[in-house]
N, C-alpha and C. Protein backbone atom coordinates (compact mmCIF):
# COMPACT_ATOMS: atom_id res chain seq x y z
N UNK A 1 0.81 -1.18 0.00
CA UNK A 1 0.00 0.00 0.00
C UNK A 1 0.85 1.24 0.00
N UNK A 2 0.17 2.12 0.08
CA UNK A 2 1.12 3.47 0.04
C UNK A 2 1.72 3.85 1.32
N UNK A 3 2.51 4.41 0.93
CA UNK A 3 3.48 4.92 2.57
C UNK A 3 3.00 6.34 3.39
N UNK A 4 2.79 5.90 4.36
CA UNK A 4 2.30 6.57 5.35
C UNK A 4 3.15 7.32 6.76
N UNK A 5 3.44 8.55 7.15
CA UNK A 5 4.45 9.13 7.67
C UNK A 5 4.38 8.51 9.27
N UNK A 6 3.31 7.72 9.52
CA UNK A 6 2.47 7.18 10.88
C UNK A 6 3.26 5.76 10.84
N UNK A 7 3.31 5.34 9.23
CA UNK A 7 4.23 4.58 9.69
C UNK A 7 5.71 3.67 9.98
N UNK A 8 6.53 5.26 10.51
CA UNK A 8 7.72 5.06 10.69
C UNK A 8 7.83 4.55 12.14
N UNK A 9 9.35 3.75 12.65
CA UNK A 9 9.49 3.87 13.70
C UNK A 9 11.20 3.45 13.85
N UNK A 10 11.05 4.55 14.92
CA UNK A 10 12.71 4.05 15.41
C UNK A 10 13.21 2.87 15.48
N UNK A 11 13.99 2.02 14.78
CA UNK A 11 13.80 0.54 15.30
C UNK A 11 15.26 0.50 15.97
N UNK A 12 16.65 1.07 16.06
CA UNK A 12 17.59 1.01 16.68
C UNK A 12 18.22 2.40 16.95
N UNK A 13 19.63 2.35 17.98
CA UNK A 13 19.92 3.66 17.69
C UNK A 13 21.23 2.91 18.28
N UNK A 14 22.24 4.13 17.41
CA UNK A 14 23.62 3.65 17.47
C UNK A 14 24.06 4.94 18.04
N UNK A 15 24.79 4.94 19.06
CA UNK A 15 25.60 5.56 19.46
C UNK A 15 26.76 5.99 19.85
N UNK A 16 27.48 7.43 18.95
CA UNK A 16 29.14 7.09 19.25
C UNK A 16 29.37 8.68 19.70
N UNK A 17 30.69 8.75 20.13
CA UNK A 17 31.31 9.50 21.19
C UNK A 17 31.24 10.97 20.34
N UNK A 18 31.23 10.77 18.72
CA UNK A 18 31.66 12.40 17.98
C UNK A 18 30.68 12.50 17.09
N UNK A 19 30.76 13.81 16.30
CA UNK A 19 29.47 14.05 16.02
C UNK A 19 29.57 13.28 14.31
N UNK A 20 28.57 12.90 14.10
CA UNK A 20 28.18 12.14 12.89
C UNK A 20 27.78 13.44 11.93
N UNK A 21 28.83 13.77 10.80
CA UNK A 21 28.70 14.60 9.96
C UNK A 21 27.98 13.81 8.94
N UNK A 22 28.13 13.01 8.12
CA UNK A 22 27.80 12.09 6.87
C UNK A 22 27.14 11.00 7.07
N UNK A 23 26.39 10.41 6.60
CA UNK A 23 25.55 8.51 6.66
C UNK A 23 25.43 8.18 4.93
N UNK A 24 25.98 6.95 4.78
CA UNK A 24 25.17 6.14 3.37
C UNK A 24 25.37 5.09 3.74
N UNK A 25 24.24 5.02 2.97
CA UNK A 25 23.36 3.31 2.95
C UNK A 25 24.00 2.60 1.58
N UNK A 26 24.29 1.54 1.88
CA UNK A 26 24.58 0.43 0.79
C UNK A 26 24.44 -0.48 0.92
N UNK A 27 23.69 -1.25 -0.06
CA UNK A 27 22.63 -2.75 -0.03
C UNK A 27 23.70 -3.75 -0.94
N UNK A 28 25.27 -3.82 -0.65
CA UNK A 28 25.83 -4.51 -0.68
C UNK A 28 25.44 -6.34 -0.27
N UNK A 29 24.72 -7.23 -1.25
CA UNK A 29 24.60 -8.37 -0.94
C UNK A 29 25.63 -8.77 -0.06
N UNK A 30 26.78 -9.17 -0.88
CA UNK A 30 27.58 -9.65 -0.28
C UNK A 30 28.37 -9.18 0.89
N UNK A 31 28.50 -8.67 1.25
CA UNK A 31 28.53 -7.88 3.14
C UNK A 31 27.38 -7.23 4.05
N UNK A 32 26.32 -7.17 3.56
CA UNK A 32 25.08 -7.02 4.61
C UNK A 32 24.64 -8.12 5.02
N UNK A 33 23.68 -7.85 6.57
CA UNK A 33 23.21 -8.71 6.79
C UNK A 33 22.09 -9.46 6.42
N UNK A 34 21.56 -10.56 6.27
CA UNK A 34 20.07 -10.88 5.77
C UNK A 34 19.23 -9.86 5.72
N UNK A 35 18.53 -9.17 4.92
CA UNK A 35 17.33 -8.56 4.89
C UNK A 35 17.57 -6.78 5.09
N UNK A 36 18.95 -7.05 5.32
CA UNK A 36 19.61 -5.55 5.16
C UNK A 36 20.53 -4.61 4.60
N UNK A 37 21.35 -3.91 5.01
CA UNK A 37 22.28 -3.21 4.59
C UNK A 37 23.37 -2.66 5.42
N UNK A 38 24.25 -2.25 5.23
CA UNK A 38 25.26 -1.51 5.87
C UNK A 38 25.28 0.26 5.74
N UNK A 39 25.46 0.78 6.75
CA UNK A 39 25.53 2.49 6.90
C UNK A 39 26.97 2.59 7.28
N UNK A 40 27.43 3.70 6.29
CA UNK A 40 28.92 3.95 6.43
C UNK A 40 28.44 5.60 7.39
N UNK A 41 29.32 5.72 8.33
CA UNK A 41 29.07 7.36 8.86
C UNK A 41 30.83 7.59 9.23
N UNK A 42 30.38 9.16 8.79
CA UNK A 42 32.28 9.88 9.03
C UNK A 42 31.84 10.40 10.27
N UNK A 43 32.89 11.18 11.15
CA UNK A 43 32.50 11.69 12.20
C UNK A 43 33.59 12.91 12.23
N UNK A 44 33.33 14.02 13.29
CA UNK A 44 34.26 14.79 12.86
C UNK A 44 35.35 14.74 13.14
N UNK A 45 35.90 13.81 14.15
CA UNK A 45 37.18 13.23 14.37
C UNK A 45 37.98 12.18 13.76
N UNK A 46 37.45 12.79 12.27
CA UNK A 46 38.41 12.11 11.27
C UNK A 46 38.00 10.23 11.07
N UNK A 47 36.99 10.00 11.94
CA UNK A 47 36.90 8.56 11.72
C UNK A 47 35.67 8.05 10.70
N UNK A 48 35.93 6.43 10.12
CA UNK A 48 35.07 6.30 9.35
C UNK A 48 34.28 4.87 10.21
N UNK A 49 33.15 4.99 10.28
CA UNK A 49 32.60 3.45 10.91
C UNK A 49 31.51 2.79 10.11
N UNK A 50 31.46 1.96 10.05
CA UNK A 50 30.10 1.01 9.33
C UNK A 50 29.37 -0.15 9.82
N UNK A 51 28.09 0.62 10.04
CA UNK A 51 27.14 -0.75 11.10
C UNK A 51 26.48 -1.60 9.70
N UNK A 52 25.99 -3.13 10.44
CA UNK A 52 25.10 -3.78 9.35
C UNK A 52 23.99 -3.34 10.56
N UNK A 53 23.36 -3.04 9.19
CA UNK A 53 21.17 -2.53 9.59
C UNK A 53 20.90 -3.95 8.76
N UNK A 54 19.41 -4.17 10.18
CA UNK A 54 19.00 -5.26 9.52
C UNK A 54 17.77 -4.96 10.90
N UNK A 55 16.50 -5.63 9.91
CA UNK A 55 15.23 -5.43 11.44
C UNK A 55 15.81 -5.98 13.15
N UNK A 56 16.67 -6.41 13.40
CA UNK A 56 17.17 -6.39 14.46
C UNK A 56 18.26 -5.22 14.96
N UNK A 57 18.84 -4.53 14.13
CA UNK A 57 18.81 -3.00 14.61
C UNK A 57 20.14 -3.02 14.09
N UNK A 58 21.09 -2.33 14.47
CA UNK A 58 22.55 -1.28 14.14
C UNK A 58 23.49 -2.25 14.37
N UNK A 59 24.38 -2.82 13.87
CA UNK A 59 25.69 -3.46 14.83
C UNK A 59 27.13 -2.91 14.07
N UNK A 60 27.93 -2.29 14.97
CA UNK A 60 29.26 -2.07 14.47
C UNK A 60 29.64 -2.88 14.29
N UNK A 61 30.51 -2.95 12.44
CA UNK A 61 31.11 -4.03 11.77
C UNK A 61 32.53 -3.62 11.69
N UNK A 62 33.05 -2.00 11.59
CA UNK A 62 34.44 -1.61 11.46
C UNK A 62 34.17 -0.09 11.77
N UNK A 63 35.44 0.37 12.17
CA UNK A 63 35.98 1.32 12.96
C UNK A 63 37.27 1.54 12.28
N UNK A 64 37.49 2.69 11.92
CA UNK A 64 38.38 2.75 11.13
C UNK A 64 39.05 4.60 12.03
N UNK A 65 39.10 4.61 13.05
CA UNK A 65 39.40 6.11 14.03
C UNK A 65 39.93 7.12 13.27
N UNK A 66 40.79 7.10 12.71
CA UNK A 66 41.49 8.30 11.92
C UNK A 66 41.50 8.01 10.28
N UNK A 67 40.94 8.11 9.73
CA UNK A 67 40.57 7.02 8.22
C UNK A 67 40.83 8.99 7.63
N UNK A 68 40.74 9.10 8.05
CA UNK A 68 41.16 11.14 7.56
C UNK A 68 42.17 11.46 8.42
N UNK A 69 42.68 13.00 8.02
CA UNK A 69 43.30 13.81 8.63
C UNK A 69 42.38 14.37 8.83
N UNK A 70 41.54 15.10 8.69
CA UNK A 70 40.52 16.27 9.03
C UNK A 70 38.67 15.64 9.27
N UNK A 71 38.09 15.96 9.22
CA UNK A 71 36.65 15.92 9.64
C UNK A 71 36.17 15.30 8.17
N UNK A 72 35.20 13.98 8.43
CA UNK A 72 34.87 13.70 6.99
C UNK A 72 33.49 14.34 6.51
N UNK A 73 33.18 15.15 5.59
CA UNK A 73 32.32 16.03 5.49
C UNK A 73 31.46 14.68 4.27
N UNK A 74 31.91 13.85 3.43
CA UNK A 74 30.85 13.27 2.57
C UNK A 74 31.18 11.98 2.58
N UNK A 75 30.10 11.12 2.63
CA UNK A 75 30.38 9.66 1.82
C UNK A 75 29.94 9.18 0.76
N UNK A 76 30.15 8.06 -0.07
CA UNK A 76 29.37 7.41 -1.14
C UNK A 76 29.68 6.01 -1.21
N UNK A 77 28.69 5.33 -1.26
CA UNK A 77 29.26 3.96 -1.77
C UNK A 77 28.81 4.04 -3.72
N UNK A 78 30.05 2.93 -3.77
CA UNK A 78 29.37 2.82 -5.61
C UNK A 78 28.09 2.00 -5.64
N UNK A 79 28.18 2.03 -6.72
CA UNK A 79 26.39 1.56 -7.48
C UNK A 79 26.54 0.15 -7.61
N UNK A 80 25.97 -0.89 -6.44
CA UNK A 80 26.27 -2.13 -6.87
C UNK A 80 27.59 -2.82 -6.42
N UNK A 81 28.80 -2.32 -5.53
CA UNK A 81 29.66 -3.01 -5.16
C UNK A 81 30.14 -2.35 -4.03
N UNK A 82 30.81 -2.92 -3.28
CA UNK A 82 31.46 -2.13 -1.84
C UNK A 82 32.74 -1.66 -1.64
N UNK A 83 32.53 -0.69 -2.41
CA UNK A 83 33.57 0.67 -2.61
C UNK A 83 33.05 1.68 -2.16
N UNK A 84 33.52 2.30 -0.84
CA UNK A 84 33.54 3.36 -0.45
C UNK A 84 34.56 4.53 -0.78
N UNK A 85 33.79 5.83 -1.30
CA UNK A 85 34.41 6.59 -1.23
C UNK A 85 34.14 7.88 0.01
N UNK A 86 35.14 8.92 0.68
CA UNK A 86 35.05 9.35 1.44
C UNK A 86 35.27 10.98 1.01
N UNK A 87 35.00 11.80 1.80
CA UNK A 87 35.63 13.41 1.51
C UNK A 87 36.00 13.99 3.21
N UNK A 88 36.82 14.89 2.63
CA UNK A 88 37.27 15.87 4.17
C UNK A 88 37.50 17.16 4.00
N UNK A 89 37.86 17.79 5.44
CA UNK A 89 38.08 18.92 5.08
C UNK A 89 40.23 19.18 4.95
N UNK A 90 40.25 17.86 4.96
CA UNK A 90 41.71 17.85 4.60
C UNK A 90 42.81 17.47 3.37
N UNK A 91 41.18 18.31 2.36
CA UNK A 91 41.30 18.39 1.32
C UNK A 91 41.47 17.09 -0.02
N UNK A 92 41.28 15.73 0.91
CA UNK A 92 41.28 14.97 0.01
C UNK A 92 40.18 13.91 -0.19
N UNK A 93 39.91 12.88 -1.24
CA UNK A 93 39.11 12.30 -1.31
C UNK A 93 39.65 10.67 -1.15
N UNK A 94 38.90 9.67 -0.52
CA UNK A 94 39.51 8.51 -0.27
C UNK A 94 38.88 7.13 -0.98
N UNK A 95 39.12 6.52 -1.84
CA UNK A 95 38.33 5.48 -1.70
C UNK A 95 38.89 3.99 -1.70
N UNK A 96 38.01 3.54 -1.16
CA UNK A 96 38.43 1.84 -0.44
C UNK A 96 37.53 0.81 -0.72
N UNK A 97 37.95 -0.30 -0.87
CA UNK A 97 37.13 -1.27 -1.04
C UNK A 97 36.91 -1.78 0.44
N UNK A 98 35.37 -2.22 0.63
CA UNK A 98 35.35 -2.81 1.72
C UNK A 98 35.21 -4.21 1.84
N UNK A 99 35.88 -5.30 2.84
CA UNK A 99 35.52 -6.91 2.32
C UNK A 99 34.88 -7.35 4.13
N UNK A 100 34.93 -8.34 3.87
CA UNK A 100 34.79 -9.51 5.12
C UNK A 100 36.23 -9.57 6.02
N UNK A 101 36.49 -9.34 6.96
CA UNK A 101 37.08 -9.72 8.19
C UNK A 101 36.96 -10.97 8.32
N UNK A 102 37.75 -10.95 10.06
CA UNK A 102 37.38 -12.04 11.05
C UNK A 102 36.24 -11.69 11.23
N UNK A 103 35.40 -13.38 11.37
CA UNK A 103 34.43 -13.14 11.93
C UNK A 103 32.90 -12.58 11.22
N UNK A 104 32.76 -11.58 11.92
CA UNK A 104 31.30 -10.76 11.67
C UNK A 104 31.75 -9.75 11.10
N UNK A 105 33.73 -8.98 11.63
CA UNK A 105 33.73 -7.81 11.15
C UNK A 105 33.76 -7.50 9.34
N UNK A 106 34.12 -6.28 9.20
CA UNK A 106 34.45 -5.76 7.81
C UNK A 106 35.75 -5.29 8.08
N UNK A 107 36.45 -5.14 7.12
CA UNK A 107 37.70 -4.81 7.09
C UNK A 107 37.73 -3.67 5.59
N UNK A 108 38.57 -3.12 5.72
CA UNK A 108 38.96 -2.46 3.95
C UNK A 108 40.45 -2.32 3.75
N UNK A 109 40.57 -2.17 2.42
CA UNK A 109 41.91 -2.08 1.72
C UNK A 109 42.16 -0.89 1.81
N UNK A 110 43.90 -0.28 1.79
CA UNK A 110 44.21 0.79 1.95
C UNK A 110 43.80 1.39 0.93
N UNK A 111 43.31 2.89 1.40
CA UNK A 111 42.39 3.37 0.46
C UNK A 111 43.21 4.49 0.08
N UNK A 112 42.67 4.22 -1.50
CA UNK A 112 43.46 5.48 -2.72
C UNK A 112 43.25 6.90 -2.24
N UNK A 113 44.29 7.48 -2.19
CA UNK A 113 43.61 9.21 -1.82
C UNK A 113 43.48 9.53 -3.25
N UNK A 114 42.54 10.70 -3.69
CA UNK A 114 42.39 11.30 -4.98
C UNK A 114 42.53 12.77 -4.23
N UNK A 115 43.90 13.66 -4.93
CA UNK A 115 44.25 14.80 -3.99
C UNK A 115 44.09 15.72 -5.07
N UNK A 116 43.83 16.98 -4.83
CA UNK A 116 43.96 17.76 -5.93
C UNK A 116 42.84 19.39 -5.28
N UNK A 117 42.22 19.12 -4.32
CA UNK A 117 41.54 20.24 -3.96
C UNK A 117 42.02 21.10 -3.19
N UNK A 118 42.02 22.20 -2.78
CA UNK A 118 42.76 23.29 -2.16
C UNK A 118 41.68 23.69 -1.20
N UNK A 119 40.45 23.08 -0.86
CA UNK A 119 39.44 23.63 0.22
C UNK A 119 39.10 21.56 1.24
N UNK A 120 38.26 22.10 1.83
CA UNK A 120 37.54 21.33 2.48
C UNK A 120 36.45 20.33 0.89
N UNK A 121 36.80 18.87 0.84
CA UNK A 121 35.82 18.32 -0.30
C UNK A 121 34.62 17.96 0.86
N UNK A 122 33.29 18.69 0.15
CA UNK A 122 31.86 18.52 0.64
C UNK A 122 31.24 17.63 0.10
N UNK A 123 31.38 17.25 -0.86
CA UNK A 123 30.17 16.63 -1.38
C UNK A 123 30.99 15.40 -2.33
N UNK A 124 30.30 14.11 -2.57
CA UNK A 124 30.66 13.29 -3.27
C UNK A 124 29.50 12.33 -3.96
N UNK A 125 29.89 11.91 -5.47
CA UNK A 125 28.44 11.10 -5.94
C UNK A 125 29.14 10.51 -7.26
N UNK A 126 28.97 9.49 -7.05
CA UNK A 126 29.42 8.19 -8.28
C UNK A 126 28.51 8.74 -9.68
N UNK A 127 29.44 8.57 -10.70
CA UNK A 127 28.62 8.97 -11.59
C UNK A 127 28.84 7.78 -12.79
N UNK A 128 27.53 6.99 -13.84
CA UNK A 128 27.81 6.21 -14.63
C UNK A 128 27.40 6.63 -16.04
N UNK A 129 27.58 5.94 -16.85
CA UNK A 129 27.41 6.43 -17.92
C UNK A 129 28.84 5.87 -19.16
N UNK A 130 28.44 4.79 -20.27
CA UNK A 130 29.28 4.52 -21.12
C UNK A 130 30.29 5.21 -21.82
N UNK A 131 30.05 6.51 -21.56
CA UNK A 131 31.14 7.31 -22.20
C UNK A 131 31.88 7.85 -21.20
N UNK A 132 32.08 7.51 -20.15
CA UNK A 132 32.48 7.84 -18.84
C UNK A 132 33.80 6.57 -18.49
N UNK A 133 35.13 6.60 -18.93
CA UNK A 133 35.74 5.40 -18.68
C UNK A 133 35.67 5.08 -16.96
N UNK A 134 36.44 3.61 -16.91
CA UNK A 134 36.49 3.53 -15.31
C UNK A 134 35.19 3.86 -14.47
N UNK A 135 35.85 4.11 -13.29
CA UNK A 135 34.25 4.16 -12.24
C UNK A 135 35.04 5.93 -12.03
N UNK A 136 33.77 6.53 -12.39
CA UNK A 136 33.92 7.85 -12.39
C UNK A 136 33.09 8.33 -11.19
N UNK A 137 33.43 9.26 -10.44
CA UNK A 137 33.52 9.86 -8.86
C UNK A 137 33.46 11.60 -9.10
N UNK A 138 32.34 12.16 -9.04
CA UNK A 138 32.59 13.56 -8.75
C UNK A 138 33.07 14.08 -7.27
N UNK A 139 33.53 14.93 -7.21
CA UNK A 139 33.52 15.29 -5.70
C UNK A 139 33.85 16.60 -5.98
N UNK A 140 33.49 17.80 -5.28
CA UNK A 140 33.26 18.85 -4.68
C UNK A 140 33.42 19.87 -3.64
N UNK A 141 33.97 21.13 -3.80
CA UNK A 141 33.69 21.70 -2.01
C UNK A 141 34.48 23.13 -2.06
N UNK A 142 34.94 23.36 -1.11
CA UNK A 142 35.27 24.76 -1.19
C UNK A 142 36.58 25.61 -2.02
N UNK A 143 37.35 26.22 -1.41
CA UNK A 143 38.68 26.56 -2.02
C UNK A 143 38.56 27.06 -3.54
N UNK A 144 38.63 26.08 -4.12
CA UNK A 144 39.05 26.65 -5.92
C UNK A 144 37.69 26.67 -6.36
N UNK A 145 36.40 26.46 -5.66
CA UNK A 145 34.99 26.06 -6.17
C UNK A 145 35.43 25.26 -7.56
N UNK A 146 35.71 24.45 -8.07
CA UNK A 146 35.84 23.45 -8.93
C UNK A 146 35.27 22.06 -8.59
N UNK A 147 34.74 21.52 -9.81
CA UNK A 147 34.21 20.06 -9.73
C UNK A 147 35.05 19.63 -10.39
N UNK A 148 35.37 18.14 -9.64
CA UNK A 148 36.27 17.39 -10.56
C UNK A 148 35.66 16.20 -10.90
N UNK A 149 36.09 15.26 -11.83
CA UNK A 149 35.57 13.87 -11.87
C UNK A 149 36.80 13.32 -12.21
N UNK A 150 36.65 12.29 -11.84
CA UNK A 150 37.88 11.06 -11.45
C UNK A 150 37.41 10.37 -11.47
N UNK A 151 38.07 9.48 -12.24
CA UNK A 151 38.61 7.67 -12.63
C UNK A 151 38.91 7.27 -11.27
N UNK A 152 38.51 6.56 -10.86
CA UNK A 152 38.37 6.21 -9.88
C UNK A 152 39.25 4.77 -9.23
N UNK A 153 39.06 4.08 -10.65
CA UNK A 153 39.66 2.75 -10.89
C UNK A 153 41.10 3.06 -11.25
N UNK A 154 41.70 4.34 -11.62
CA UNK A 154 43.22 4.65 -11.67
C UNK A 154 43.40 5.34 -11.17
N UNK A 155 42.61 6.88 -10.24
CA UNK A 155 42.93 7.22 -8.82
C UNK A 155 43.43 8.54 -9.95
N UNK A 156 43.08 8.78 -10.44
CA UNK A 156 43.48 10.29 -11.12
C UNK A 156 42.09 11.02 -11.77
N UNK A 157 42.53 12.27 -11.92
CA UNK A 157 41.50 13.41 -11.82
C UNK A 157 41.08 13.29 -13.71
N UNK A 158 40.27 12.96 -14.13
CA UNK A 158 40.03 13.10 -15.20
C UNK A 158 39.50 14.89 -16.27
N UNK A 159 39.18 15.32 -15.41
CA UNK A 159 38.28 16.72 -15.52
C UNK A 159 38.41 17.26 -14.55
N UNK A 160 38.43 18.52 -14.50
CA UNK A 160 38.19 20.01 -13.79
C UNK A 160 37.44 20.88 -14.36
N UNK A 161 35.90 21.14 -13.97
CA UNK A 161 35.11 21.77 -14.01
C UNK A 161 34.94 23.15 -13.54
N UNK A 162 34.43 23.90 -14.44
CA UNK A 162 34.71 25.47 -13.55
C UNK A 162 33.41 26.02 -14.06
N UNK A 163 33.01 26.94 -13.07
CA UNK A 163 31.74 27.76 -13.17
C UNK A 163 31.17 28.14 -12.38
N UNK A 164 31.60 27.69 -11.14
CA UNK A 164 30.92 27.97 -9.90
C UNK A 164 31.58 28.99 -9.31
N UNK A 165 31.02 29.91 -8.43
CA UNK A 165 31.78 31.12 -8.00
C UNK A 165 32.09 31.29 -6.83
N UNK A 166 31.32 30.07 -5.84
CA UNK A 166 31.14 29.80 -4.64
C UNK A 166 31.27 28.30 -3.87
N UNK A 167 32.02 28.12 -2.92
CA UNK A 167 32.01 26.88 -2.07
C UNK A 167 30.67 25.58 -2.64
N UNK A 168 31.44 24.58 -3.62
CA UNK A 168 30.10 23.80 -3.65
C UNK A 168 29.80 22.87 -2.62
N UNK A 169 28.57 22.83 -2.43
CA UNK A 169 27.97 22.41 -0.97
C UNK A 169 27.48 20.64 -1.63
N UNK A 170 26.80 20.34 -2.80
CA UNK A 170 26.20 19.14 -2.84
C UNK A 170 26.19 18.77 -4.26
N UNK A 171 25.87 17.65 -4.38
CA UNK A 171 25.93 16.86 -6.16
C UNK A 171 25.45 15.68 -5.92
N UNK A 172 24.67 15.84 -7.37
CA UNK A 172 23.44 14.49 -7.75
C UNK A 172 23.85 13.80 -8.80
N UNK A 173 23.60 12.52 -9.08
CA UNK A 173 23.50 12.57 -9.99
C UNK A 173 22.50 11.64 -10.90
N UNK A 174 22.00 11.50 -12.58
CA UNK A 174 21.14 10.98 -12.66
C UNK A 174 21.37 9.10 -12.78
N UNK A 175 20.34 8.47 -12.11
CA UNK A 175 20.96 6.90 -11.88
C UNK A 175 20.42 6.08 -13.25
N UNK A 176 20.54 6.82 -14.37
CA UNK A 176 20.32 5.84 -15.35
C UNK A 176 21.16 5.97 -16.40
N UNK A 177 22.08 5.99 -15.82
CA UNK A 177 23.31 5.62 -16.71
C UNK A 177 24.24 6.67 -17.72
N UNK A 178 23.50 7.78 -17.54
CA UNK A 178 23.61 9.05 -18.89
C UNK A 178 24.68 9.35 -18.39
N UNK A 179 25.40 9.97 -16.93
CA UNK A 179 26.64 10.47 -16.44
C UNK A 179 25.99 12.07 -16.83
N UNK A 180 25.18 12.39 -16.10
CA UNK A 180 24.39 13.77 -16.11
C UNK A 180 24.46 13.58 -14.70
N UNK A 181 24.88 15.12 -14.16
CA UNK A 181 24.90 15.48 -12.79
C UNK A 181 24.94 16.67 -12.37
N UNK A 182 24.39 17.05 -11.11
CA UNK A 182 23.91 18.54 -10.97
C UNK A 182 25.11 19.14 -9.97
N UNK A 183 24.95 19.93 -9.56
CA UNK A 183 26.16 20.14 -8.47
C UNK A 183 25.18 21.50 -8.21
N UNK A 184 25.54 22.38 -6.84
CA UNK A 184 24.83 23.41 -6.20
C UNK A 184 25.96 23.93 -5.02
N UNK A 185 26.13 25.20 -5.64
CA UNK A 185 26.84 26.11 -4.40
C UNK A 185 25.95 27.06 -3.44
N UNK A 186 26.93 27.37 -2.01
CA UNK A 186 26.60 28.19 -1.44
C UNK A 186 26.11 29.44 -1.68
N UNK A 187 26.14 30.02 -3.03
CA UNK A 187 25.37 31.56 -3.44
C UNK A 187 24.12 30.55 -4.22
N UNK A 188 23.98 29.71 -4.03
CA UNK A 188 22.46 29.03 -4.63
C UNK A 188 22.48 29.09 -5.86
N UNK A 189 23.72 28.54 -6.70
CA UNK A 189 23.46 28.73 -8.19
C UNK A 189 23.55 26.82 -8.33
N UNK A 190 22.70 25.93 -9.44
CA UNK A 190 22.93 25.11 -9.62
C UNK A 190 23.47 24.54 -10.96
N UNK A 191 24.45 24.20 -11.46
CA UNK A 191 24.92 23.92 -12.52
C UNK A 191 24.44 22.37 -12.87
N UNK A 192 24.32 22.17 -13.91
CA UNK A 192 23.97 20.88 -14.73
C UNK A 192 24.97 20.52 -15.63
N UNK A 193 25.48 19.37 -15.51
CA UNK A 193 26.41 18.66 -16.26
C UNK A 193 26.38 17.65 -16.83
């Protein structure tokens, strides 16, 4: 039936010591739990953690404390596999594959920095599309106001985008494959790409 705002409900709550800047959800089969998913959250003390959600509630799978130098302002997982990518305000972008541990935990591979911004990176969003080589990654944020997109799969900056006049704050993009994506700065201008 249709969804109804009556019927939400808290079903767990996770709680950690710093403040939770970022959350994504990824319905990674192969590392969630039955009937669920995993939430990656940055915090501002530079750490990255990821619970499996599942109707029995939140459980920390990895802890990763300093996974930044600076405060992680964005996350993303890719479309379909468990690659996390990360942003900070220590100007760089991170991404990692995540696997199976001991046990119950998750573990990840040392993760690629993609460096090249001169501000705090805000915003991050996988972008697909056949004319798009590799796994292409926008990311975003203050300093040079530039968007970049990066290859992701060779860890280098493919494009530098310019037009924005102001700190970009966020980026979309469209999920059917075109590699069309919006981006939006702090003076409220939104560019389409």
């Amino acid at each position: 039936g249709a969804f109804r705002a009556g019927d939400m409900a808290c079903v767990d709550v996770l709680t950690d010591t710093d403040v939770i800047r970022c959350v994504a959800w990824c319905g990674c089969d192969a590392l969630s739990p039955p009937g669920g998913g995993l939430v990656a959250y940055g915090t501002t003390s530079r750490g990255l953690r990821v619970a499996g959600a599942s109707e029995g509630g939140l459980a920390l799978r990895m802890d990763s404390p300093s996974y930044h130098q600076g405060s992680i302002y964005a996350l993303a997982w890719a479309p379909g596999a468990p690659v996390l990518a990360s942003a900070s305000n220590d100007k760089a972008v991170q991404v990692t594959k995540v696997r199976l541990g001991e046990g119950d935990a998750l573990a990840h591979a040392p993760p690629a920095v993609l460096s090249g911004h001169t501000g705090t990176v805000r915003c991050l969003q996988w972008v697909g599309g056949a004319h798009l080589a590799g796994a292409s990654l926008v990311s975003a944020g203050a300093g040079d106001c530039a968007v970049r997109l990066w290859d992701a799969e060779r860890g280098v900056c493919v494009s530098r985008l310019s037009g924005h006049g102001a700190a970009v704050q966020a980026a979309a993009a469209a999920d059917d494959g075109s590699g069309v994506f919006a981006t939006g700065d702090k003076d409220g201008v939104c560019r389409l790409w």
